[in-house]
Protein backbone atom coordinates (compact mmCIF):
# COMPACT_ATOMS: atom_id res chain seq x y z
CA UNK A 1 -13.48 -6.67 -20.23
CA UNK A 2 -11.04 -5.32 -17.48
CA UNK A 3 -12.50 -1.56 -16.24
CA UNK A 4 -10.34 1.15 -16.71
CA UNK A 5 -10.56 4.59 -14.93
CA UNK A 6 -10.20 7.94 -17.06
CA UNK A 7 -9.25 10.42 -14.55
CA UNK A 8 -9.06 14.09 -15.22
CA UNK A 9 -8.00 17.47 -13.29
CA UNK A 10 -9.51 20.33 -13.70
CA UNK A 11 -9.80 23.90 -12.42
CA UNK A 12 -12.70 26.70 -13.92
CA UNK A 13 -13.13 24.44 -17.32
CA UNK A 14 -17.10 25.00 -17.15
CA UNK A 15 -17.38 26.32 -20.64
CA UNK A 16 -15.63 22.53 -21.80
CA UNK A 17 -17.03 20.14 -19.25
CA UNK A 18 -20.29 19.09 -20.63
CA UNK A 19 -19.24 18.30 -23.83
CA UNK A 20 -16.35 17.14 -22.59
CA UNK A 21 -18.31 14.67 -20.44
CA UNK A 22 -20.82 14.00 -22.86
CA UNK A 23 -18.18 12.66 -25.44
CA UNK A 24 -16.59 10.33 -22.87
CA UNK A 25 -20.16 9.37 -22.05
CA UNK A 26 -21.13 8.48 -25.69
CA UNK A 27 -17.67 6.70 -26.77
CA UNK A 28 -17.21 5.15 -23.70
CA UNK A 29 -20.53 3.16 -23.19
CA UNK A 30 -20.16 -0.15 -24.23
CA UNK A 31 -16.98 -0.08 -22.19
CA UNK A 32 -16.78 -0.42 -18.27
CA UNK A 33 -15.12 2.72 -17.02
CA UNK A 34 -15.41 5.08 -14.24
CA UNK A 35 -14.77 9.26 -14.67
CA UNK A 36 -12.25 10.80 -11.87
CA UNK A 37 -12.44 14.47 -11.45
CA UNK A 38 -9.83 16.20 -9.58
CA UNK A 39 -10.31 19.97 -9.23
CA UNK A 40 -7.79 22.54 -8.10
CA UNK A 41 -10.07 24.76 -7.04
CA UNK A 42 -12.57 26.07 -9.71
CA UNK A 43 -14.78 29.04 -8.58
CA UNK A 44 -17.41 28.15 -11.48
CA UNK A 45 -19.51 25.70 -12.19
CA UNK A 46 -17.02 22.82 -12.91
CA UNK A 47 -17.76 21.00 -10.02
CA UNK A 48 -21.60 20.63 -10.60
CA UNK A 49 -21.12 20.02 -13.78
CA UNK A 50 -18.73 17.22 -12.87
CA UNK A 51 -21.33 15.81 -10.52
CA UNK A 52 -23.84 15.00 -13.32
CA UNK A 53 -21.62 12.49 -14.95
CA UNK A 54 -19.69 11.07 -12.30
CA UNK A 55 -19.80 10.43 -8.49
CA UNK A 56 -16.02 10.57 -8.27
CA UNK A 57 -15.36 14.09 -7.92
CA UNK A 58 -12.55 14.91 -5.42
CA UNK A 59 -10.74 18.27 -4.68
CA UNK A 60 -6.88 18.84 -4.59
CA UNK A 61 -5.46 21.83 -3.31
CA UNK A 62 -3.33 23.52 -5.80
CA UNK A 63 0.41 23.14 -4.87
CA UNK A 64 1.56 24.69 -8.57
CA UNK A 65 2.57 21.43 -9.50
CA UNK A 66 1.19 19.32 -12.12
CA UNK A 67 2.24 15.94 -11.22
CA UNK A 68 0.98 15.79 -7.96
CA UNK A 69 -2.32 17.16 -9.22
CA UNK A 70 -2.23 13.91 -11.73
CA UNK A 71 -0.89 11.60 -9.15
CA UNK A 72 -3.78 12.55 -6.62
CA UNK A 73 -6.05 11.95 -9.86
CA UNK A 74 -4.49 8.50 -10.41
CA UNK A 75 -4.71 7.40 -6.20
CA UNK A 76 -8.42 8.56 -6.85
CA UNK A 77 -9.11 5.44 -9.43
CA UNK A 78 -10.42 2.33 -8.76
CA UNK A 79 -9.17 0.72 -10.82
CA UNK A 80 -5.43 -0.10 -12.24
CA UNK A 81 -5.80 0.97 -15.98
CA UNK A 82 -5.70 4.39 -16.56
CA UNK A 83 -6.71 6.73 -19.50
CA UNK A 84 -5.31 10.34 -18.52
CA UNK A 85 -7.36 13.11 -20.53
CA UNK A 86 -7.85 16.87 -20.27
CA UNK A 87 -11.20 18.78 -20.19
CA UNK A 88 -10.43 20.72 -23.20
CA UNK A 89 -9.77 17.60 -24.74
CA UNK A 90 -12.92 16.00 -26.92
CA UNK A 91 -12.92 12.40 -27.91
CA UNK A 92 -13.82 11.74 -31.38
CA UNK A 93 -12.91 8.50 -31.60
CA UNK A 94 -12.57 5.30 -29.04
CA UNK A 95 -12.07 2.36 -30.54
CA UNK A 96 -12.47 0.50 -27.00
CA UNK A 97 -11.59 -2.89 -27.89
CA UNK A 98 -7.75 -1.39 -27.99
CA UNK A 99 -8.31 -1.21 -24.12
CA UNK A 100 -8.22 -5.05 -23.60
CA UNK A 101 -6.14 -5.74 -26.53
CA UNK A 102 -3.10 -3.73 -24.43
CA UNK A 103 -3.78 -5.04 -21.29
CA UNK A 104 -3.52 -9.05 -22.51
CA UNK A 105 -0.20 -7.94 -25.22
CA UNK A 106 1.15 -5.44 -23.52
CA UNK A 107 0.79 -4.93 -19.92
CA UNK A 108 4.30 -3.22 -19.29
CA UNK A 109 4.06 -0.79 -22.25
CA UNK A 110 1.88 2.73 -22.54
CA UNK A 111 -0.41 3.56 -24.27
CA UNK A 112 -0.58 7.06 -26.84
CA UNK A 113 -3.05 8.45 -27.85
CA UNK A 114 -3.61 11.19 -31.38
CA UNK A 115 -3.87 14.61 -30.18
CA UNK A 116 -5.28 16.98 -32.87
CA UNK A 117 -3.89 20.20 -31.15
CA UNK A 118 -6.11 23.29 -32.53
CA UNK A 119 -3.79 26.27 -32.79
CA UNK A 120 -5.35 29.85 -34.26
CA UNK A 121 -2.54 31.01 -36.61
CA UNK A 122 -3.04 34.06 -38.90
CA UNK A 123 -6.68 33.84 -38.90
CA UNK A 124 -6.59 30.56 -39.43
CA UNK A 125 -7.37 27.77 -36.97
CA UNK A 126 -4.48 25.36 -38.31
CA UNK A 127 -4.48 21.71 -36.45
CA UNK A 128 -1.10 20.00 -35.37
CA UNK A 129 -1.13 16.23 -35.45
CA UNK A 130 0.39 14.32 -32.59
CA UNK A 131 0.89 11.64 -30.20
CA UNK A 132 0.95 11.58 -26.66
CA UNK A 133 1.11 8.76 -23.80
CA UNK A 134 -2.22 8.49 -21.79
CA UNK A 135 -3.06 4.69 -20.96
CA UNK A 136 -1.11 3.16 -18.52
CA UNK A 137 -1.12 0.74 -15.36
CA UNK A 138 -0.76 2.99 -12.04
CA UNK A 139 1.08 0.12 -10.64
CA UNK A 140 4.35 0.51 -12.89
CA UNK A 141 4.00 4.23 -13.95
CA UNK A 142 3.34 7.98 -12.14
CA UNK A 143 3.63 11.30 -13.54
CA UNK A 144 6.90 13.80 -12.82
CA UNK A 145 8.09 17.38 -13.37
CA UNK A 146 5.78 20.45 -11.95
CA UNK A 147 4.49 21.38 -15.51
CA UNK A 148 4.50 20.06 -18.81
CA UNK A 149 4.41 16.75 -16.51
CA UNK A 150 6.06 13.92 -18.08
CA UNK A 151 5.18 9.99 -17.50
CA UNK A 152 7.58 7.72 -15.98
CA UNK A 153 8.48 4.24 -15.03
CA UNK A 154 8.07 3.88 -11.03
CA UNK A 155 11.53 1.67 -11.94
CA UNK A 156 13.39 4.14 -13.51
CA UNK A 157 13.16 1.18 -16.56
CA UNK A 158 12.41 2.39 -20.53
CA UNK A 159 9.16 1.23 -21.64
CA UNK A 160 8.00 0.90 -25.35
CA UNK A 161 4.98 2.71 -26.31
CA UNK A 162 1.87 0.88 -28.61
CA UNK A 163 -0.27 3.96 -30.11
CA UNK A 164 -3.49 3.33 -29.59
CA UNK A 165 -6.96 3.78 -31.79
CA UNK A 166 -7.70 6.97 -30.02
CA UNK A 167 -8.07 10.38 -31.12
CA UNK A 168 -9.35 13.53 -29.25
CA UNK A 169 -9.34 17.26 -30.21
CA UNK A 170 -7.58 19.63 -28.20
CA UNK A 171 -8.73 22.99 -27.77
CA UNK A 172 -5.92 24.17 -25.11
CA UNK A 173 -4.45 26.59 -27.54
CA UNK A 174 -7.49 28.39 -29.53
CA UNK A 175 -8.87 30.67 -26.44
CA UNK A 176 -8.59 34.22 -26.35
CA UNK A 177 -5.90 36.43 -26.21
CA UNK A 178 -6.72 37.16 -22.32
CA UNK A 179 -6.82 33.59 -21.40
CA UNK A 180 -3.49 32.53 -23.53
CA UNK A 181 -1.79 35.39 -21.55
CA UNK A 182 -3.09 33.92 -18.43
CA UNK A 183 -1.75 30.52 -19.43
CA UNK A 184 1.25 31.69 -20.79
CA UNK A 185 2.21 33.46 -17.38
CA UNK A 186 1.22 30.56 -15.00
CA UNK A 187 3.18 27.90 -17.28
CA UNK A 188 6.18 30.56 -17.26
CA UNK A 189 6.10 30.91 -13.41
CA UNK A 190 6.47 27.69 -12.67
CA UNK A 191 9.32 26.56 -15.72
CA UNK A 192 11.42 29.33 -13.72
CA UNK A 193 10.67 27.70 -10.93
CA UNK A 194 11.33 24.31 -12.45
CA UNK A 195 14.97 26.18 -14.02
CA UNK A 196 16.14 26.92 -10.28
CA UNK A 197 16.17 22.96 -9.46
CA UNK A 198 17.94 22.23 -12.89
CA UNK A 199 19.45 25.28 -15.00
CA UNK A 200 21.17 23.20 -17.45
CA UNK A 201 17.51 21.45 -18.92
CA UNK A 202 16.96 22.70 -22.58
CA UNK A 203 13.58 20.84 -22.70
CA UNK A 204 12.38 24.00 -19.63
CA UNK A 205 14.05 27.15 -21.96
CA UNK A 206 11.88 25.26 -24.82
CA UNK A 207 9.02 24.76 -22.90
CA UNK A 208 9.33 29.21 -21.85
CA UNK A 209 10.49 29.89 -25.64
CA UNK A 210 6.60 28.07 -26.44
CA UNK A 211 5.04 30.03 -23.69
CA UNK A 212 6.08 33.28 -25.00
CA UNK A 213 5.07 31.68 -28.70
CA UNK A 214 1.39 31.40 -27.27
CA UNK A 215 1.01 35.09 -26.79
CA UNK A 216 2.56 36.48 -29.94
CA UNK A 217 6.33 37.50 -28.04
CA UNK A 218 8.95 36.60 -30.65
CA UNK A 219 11.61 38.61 -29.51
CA UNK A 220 11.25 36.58 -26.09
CA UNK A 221 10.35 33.41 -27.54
CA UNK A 222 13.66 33.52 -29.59
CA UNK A 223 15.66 34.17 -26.34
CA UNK A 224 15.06 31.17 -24.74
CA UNK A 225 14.92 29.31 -28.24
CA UNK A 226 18.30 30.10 -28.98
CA UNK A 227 19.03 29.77 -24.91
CA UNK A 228 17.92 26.05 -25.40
CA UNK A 229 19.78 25.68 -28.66
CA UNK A 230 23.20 25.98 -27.01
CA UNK A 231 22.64 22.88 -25.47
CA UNK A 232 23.75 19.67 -27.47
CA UNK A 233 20.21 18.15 -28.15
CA UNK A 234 19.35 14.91 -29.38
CA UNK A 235 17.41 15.42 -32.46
CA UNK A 236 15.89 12.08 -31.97
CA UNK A 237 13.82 13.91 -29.18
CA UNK A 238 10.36 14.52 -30.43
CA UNK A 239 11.12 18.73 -28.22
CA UNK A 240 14.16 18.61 -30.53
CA UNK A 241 12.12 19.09 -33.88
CA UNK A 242 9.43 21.19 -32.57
CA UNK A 243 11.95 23.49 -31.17
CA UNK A 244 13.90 23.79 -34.78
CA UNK A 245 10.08 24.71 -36.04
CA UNK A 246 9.38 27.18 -33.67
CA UNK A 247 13.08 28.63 -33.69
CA UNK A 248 12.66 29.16 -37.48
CA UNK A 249 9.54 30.46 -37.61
CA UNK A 250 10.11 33.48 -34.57
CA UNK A 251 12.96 34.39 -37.13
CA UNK A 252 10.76 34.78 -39.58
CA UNK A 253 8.56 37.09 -37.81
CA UNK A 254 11.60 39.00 -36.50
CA UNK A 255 12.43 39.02 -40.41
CA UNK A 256 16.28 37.64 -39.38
CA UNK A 257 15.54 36.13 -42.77
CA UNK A 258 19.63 35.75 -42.97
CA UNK A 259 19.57 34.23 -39.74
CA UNK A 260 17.45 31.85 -40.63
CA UNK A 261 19.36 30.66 -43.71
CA UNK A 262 21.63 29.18 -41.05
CA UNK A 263 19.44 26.24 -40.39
CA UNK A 264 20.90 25.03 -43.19
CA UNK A 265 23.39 23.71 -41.06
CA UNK A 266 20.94 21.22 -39.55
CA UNK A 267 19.39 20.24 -42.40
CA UNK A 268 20.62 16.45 -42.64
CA UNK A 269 19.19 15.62 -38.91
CA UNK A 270 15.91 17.69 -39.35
CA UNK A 271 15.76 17.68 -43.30
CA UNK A 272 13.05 14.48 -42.93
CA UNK A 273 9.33 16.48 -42.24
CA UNK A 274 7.43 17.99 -44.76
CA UNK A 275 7.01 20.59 -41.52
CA UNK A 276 10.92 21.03 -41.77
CA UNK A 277 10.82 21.34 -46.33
CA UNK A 278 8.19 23.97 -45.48
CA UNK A 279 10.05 25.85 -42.72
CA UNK A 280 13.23 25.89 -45.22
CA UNK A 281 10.65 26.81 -48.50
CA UNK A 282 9.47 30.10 -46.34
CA UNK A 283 13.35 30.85 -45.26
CA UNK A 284 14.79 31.03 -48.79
CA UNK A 285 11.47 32.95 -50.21
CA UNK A 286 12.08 35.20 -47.77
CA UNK A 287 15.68 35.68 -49.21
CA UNK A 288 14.08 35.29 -52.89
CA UNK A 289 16.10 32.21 -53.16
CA UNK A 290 13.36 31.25 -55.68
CA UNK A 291 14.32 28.21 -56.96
CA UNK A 292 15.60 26.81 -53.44
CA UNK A 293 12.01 27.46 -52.23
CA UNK A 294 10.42 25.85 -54.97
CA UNK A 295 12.69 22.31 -54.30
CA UNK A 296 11.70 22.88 -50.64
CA UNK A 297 8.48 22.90 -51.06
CA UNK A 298 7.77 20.62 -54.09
CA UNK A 299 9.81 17.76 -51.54
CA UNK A 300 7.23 18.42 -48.87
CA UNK A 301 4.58 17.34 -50.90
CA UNK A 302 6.15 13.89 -51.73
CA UNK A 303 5.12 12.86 -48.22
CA UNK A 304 2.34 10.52 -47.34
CA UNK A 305 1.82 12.22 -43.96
CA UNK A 306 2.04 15.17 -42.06
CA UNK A 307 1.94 15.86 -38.16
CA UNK A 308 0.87 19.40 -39.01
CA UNK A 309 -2.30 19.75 -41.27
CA UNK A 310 -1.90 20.64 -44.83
CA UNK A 311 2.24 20.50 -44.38
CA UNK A 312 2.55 18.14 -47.65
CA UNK A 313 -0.33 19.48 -49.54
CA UNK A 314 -2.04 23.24 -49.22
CA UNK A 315 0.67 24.58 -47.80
CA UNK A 316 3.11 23.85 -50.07
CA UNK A 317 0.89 24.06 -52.96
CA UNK A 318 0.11 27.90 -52.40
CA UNK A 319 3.92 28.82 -51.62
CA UNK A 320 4.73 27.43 -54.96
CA UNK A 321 1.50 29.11 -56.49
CA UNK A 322 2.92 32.03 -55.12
CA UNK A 323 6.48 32.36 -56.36
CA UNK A 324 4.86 31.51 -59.90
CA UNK A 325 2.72 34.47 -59.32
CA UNK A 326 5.68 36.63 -58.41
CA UNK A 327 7.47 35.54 -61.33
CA UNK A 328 4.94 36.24 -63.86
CA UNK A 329 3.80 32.33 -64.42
CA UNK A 330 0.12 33.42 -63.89
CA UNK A 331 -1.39 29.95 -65.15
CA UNK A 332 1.04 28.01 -63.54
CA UNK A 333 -0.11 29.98 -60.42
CA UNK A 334 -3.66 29.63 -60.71
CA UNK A 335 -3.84 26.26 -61.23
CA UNK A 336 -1.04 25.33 -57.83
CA UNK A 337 -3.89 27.91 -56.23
CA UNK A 338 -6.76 25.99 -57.42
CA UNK A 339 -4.99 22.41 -56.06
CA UNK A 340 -5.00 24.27 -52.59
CA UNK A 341 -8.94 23.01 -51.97
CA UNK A 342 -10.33 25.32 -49.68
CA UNK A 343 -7.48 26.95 -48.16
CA UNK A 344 -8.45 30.54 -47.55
CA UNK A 345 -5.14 32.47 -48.43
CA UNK A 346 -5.34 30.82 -52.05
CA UNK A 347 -9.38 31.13 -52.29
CA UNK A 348 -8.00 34.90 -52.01
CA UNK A 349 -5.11 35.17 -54.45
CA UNK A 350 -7.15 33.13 -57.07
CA UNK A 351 -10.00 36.14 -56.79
CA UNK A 352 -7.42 38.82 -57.31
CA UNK A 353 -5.69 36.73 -60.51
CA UNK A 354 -9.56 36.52 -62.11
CA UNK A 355 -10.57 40.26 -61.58
């Protein structure tokens, strides 16, 4: 088996470190591996904590720039293979024979892994499937870009990318509101930093639009939504969907419900996600286009899969439920409610149809 090194940077990520560790510890030991820490200058217990598990604990003074925080990571390693992971990011499954497997098929391609992104929505702790490359040979790749730090070829070549039996929970976006702020306005400062090297990048007024989504800031977050939208965008790119998402939904909570109706006009390029039916279900029930919503949302559930959770089933389950409440079907209602499983919001409506 050919070792691989999973090298990590942190700064002041004591409350996720020793599970974090632990996880890598328990999925990783039939495997060879070494664990590279890379702090940025934590003034809590990360580093001891760090020191338990691993002997390769280095320090990197923070130069607010992502990629050479990863880089230094990646120099650290003893080895060529890399798995890049995050300390508020817990394995739940390794499947470690995928490690060799790549390295003997694939040796020029990356590795992605699942990211099951935890995201506390309306009360709700709602989970966003998706994929993201991690496993990689140092010689042919390095990281770029000061945040949201992207993964590149050292030979400016394209590379194809194998996804990989690996799936970890991330817990980056469920803290509180004081630490999403916090986030939010270090990510922020350095995108506008990142926007005075190269104004004309949609991908950076995305990446601000998202920071002001963490903290609850439509009116901001549609700014630099809309900002980004000017730009011709290839909706292949993965940015390009989750921006339409996002766009739509900080309409929504600005109640520009006639604004929204406009994504209509991108409906053939985006019109393939049961995340997309459901975006375009909620826009015409909020214009009690009824029977618009209902096709919306009766086409997201003819999907097999869904990046985020409950997109082709519970979601669109309780919207219809709920136009057949508002129209009077009351057993047509309860029984879309009762298909919903568990989901809270229709555990609710069903109580106040039965009292």
């Amino acid at each position: 088996m050919t070792p691989i090194s999973i090298c990590v940077i942190a700064k002041n990520e004591e409350k996720h470190m020793d599970n974090f560790l632990s996880a890598i510890k328990k999925h990783m030991r039939n495997y060879p591996h070494e664990v590279v820490i890379v702090d940025t200058g934590s003034t809590d217990r990360t580093v001891d904590i760090a020191r338990k598990y691993t002997s390769k604990v280095f320090h990197f003074e923070w130069i607010n720039d992502f990629s050479a925080a990863r880089n230094y990571s990646i120099e650290c390693a003893s080895f060529n293979w890399i798995l890049v992971l995050d300390c508020d990011e817990y394995p739940v499954n390794i499947r470690t024979e995928c490690f060799d497997q790549m390295i003997k098929q694939y040796p020029r391609s990356v590795g992605s892994i699942q990211l099951l992104n935890h995201c506390w929505t309306n009360g709700q702790d709602r989970i966003l499937n998706g994929e993201v490359p991690r496993f990689f040979s140092k010689k042919r790749f390095h990281y770029e870009d000061i945040i949201h730090e992207q993964l590149c070829s050292i030979d400016r070549q394209p590379y194809d990318i194998i996804t990989l039996p690996i799936t970890v929970e991330h817990f980056g976006y469920s803290g509180s509101a004081e630490a999403l702020q916090a986030k939010a306005q270090r990510n922020n400062e350095l995108l506008f930093k990142a926007l005075e090297v190269t104004p004309d990048d949609p991908y950076l007024y995305f990446q601000i639009g998202q920071s002001y989504n963490l903290i609850n800031d439509a009116e901001n977050a549609c700014i630099y939504f809309e900002k980004a939208l000017s730009y011709d965008i290839n909706p292949e790119y993965e940015y390009a969907h989750q921006l339409i998402q996002a766009y739509g939904y900080v309409l929504l909570d600005l109640h520009r419900y006639e604004d929204a109706l406009h994504l209509e006009s991108v409906y053939d390029a985006f019109g393939v996600t049961p995340e997309f039916s459901c975006l375009m279900g909620l826009i015409y029930l909020n214009n009690k286009q009824f029977i618009p919503a209902m096709r919306e949302f009766l086409k997201a559930t003819t999907y097999q899969t869904a990046e985020v959770d409950g997109a082709n089933t519970y979601t669109p389950l309780y919207n219809m439920g709920y136009i057949n409440e508002l129209l009077g079907n009351k057993e047509a209602a309860i029984q879309l409610y009762e298909s919903c499983g568990n989901h809270a919001p229709a555990l609710r409506r069903l109580a106040n149809l039965k009292s």
